[in-house]
PDB file of N, CA and C in Angstrom:
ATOM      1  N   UNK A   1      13.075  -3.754  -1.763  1.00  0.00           N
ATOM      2  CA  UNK A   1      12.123  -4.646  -1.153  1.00  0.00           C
ATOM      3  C   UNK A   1      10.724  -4.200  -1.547  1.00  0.00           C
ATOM      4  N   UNK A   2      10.146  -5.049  -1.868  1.00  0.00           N
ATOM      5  CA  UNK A   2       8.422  -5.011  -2.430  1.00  0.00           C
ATOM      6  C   UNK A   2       7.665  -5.448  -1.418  1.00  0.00           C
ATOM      7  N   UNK A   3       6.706  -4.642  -1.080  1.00  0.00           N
ATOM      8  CA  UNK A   3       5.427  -5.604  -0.232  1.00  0.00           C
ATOM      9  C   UNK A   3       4.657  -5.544  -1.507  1.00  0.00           C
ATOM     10  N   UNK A   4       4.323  -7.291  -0.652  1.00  0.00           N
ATOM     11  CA  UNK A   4       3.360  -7.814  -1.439  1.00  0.00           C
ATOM     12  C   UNK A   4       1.793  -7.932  -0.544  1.00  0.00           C
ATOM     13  N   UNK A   5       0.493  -7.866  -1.418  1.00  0.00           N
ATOM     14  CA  UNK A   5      -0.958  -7.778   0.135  1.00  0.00           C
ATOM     15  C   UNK A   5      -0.831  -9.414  -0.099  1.00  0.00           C
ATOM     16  N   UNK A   6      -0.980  -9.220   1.173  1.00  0.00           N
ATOM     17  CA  UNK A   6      -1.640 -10.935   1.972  1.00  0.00           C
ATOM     18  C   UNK A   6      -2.420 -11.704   1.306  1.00  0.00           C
ATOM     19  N   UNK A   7      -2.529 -12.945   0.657  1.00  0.00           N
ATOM     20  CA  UNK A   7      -3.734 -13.327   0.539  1.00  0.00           C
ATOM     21  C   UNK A   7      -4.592 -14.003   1.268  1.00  0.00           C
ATOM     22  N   UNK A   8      -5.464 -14.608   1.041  1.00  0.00           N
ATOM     23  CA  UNK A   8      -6.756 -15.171   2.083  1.00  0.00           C
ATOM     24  C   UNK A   8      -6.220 -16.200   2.767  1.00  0.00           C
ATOM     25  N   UNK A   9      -5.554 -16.843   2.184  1.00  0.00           N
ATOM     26  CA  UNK A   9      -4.705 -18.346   2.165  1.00  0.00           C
ATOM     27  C   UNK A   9      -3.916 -18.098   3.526  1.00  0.00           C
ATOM     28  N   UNK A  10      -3.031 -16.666   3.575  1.00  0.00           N
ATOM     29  CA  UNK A  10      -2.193 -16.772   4.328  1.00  0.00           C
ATOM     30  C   UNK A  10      -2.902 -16.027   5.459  1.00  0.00           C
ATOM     31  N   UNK A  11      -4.277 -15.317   5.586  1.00  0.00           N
ATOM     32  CA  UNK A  11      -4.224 -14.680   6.414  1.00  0.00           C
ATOM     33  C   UNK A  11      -5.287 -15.648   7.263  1.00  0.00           C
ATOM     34  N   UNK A  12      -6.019 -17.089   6.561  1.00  0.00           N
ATOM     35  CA  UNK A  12      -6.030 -18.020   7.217  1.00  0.00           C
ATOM     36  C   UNK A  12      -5.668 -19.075   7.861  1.00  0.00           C
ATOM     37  N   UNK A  13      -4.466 -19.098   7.697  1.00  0.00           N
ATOM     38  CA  UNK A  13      -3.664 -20.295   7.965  1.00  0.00           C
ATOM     39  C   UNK A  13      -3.159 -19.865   9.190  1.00  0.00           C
ATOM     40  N   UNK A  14      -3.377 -21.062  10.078  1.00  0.00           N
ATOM     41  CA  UNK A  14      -3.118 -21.432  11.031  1.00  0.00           C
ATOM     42  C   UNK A  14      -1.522 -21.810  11.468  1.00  0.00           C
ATOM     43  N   UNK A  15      -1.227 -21.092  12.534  1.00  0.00           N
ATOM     44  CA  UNK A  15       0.465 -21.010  13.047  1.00  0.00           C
ATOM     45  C   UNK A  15       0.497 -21.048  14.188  1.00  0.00           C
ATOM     46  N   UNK A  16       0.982 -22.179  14.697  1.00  0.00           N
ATOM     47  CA  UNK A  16       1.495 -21.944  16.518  1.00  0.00           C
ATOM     48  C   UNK A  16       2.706 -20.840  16.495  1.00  0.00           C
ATOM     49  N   UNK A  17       2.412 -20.727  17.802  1.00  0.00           N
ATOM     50  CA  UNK A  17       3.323 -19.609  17.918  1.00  0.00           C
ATOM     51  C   UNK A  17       4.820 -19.502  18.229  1.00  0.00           C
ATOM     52  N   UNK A  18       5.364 -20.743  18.183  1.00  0.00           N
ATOM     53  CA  UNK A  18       7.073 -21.038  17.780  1.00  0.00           C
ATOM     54  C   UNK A  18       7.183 -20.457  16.360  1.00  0.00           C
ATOM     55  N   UNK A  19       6.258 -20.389  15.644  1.00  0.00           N
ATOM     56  CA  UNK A  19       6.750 -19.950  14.536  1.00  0.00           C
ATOM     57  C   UNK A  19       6.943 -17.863  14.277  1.00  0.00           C
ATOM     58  N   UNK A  20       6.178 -17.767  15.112  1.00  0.00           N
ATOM     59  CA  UNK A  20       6.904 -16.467  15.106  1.00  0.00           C
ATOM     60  C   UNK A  20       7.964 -15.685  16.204  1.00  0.00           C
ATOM     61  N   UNK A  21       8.467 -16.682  16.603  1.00  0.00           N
ATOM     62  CA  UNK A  21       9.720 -16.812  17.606  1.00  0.00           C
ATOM     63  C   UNK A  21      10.542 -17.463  16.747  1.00  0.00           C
ATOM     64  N   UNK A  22      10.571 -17.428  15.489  1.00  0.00           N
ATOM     65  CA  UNK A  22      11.646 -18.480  14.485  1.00  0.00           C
ATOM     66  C   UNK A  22      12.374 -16.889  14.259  1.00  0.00           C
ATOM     67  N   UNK A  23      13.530 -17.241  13.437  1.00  0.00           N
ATOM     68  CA  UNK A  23      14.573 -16.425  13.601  1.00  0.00           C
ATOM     69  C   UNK A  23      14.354 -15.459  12.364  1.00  0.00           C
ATOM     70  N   UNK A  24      13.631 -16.163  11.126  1.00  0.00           N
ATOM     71  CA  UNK A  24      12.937 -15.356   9.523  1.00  0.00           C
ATOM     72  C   UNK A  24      11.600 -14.268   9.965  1.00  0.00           C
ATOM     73  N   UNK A  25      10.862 -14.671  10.859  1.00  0.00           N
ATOM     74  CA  UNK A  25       9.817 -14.566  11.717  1.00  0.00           C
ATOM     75  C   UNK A  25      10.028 -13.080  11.862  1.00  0.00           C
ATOM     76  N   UNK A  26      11.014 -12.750  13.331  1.00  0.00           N
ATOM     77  CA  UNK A  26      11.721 -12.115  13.836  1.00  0.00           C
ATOM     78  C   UNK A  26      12.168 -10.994  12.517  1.00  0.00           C
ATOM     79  N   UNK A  27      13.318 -11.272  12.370  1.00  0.00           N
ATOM     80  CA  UNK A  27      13.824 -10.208  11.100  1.00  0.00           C
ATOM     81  C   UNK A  27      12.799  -9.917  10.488  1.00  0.00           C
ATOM     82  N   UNK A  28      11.942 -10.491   9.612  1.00  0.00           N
ATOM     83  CA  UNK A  28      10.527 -10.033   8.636  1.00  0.00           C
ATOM     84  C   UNK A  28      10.373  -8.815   9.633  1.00  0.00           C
ATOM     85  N   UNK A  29       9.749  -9.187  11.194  1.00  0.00           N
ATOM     86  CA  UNK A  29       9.476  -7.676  11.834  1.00  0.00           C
ATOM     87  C   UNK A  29      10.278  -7.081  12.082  1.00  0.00           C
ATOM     88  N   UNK A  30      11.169  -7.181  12.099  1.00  0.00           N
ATOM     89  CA  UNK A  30      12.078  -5.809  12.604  1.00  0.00           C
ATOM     90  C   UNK A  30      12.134  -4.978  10.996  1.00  0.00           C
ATOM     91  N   UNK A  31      12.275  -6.052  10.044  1.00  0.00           N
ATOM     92  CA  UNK A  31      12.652  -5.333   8.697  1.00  0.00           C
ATOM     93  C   UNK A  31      11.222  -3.884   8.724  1.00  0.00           C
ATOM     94  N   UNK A  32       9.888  -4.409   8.593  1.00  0.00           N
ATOM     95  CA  UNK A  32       8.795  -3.854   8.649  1.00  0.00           C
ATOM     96  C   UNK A  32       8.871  -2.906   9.706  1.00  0.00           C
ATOM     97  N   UNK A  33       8.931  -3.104  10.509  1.00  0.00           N
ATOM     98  CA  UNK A  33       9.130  -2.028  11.613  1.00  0.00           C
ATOM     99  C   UNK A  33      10.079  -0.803  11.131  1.00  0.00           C
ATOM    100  N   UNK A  34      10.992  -1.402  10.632  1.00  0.00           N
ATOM    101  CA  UNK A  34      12.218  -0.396  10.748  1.00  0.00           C
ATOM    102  C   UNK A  34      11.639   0.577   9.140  1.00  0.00           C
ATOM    103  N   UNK A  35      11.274   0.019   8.336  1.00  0.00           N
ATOM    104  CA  UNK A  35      10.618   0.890   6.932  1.00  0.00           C
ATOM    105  C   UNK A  35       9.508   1.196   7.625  1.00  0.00           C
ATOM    106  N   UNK A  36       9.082   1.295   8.480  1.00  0.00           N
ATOM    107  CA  UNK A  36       7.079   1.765   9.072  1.00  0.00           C
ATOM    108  C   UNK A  36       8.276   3.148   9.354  1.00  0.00           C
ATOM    109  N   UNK A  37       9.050   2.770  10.625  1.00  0.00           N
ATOM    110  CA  UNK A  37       9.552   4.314  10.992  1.00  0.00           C
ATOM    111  C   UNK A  37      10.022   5.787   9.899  1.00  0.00           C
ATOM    112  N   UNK A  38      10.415   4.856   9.127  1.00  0.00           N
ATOM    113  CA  UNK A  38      11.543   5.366   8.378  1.00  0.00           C
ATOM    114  C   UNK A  38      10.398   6.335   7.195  1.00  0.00           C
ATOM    115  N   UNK A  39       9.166   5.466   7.128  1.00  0.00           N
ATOM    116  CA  UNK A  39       8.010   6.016   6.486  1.00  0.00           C
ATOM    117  C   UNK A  39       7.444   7.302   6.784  1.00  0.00           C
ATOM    118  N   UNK A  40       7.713   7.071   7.919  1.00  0.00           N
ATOM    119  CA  UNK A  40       6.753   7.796   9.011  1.00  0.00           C
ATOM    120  C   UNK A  40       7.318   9.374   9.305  1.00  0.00           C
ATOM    121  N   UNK A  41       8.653   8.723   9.281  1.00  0.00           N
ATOM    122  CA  UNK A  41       9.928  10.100   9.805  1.00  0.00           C
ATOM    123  C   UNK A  41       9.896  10.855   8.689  1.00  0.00           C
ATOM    124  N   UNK A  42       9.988  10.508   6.789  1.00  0.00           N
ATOM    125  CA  UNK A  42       9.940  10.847   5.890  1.00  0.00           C
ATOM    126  C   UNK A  42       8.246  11.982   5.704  1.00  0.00           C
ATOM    127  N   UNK A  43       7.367  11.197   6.246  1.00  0.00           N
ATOM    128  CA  UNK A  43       6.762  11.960   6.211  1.00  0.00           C
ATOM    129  C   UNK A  43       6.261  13.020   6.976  1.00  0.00           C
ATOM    130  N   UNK A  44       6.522  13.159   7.785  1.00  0.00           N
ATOM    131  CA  UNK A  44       6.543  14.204   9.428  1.00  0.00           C
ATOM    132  C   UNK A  44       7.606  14.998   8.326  1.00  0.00           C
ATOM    133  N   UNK A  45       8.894  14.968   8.002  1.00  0.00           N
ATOM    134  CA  UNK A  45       9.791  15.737   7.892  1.00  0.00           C
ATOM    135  C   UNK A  45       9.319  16.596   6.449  1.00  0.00           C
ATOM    136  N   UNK A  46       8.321  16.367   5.912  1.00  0.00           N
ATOM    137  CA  UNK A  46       8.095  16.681   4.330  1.00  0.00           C
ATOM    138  C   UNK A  46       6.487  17.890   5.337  1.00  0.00           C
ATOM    139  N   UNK A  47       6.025  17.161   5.642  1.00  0.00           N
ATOM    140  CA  UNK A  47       4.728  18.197   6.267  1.00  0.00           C
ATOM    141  C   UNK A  47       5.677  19.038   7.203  1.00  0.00           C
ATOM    142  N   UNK A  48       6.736  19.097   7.683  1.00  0.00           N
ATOM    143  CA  UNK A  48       7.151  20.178   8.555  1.00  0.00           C
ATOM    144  C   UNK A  48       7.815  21.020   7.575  1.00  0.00           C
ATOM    145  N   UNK A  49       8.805  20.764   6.584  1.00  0.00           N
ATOM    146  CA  UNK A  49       9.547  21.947   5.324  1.00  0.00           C
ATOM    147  C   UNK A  49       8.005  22.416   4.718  1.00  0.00           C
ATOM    148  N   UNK A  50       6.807  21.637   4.941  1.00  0.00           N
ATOM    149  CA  UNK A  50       5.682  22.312   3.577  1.00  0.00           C
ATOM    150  C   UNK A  50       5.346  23.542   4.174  1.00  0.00           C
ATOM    151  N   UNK A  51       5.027  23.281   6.352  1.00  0.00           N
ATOM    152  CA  UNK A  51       4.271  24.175   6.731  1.00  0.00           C
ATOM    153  C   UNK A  51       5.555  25.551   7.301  1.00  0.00           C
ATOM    154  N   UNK A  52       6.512  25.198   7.099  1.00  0.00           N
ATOM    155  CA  UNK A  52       7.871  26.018   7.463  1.00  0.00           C
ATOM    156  C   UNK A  52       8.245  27.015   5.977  1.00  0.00           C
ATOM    157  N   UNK A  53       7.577  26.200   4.700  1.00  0.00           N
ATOM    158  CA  UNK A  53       7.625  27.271   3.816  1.00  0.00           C
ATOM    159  C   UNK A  53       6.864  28.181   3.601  1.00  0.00           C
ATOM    160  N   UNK A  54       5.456  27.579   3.949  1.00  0.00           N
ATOM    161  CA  UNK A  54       4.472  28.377   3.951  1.00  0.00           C
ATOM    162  C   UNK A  54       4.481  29.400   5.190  1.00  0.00           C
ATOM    163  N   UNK A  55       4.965  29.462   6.022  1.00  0.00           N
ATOM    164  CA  UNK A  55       4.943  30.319   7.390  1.00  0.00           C
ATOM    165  C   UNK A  55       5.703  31.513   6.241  1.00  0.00           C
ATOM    166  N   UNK A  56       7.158  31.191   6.130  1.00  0.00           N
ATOM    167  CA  UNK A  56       8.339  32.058   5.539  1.00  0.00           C
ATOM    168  C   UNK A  56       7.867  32.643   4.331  1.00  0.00           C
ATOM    169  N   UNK A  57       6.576  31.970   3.393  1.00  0.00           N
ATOM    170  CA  UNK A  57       5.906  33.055   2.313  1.00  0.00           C
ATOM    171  C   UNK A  57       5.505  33.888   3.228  1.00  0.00           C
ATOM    172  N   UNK A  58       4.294  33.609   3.801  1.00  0.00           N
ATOM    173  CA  UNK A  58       3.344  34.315   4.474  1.00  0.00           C
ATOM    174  C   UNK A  58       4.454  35.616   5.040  1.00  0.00           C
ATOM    175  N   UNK A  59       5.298  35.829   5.530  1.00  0.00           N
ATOM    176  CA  UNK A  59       5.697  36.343   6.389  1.00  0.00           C
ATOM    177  C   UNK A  59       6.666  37.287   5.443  1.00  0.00           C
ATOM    178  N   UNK A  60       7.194  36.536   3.774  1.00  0.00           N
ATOM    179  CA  UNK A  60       7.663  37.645   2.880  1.00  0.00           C
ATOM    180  C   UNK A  60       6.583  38.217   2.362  1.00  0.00           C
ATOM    181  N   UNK A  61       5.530  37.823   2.352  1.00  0.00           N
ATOM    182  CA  UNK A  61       4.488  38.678   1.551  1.00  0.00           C
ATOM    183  C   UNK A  61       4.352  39.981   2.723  1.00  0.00           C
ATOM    184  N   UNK A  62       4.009  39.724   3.831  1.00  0.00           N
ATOM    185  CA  UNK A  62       3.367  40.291   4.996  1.00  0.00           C
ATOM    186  C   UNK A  62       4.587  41.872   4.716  1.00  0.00           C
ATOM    187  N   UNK A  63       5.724  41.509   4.887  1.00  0.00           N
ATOM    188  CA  UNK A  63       7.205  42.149   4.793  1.00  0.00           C
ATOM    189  C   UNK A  63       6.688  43.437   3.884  1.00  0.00           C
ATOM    190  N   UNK A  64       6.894  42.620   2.534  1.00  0.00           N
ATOM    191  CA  UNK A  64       6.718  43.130   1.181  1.00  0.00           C
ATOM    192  C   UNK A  64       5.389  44.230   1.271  1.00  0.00           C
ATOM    193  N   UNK A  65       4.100  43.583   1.780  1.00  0.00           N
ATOM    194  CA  UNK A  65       3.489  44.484   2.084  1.00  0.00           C
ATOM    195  C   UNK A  65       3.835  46.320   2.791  1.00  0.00           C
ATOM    196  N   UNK A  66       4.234  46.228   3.733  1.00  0.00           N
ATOM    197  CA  UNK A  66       4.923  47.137   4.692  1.00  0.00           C
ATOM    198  C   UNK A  66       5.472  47.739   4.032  1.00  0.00           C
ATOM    199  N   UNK A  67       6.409  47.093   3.388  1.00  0.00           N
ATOM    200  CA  UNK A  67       7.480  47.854   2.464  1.00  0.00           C
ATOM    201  C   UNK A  67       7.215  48.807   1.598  1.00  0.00           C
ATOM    202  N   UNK A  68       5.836  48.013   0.897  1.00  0.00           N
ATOM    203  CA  UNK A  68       5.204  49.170   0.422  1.00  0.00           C
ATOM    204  C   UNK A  68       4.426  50.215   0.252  1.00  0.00           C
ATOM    205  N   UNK A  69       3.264  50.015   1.560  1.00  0.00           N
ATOM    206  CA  UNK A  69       3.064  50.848   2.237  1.00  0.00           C
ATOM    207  C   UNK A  69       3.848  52.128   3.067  1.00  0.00           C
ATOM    208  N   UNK A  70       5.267  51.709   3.420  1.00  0.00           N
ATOM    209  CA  UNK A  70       6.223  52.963   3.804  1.00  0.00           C
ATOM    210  C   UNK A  70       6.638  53.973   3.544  1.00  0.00           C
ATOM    211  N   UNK A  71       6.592  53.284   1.694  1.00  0.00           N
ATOM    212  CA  UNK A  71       7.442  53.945   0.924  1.00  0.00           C
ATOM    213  C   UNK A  71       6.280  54.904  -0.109  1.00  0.00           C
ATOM    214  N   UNK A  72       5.268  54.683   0.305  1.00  0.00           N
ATOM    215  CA  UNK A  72       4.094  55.970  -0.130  1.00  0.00           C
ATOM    216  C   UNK A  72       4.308  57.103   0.829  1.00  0.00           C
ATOM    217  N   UNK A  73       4.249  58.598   0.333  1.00  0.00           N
ATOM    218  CA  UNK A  73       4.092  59.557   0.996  1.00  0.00           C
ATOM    219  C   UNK A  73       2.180  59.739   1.587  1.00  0.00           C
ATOM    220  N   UNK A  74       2.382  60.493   2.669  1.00  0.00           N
ATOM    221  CA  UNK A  74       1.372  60.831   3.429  1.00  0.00           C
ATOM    222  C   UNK A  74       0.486  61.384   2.643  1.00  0.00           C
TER     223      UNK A  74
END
C-alpha cells in the first residue's frame, strides 16, 4: 500500500458527513490507523535495542576497563 499527499482538490471538497460513516470511509481509517500503530511500535522498538546496546557497550567498556586496571601490580 502507497500513500499518496492529498491534493488541494481533495482537501477542499466538500463532504457531508454520511460519507464518512460509508463502509470504504471506515476501513480507509482503520487501515491508516492500524499502519500509524504499527509505525509507531516499529519505531519505539528500534530506539529501545539502540539505547539497550549502547547501555551493554558502555558497561563492556566500563568491565574491560577494571579488568585492566586489576591485573597491573601495585
Amino acid at each position: 500500500m502507497h500513500l499518496l499527499p492529498m491534493s488541494l482538490e481533495e482537501l477542499n471538497l466538500y463532504l457531508d458527513n454520511s460519507h464518512e460513516l460509508s463502509r470504504d470511509a471506515m476501513l480507509e481509517k482503520i487501515i491508516l490507523l492500524t499502519v500509524s500503530y504499527f509505525c509507531v511500535g516499529t519505531e519505539l522498538r528500534f530506539i529501545h535495542s539502540s539505547e539497550s546496546t549502547t547501555k551493554s557497550g558502555k558497561q563492556r567498556a566500563s568491565s574491560f576497563d577494571e579488568s585492566e586496571n586489576s591485573d597491573k601490580p601495585d
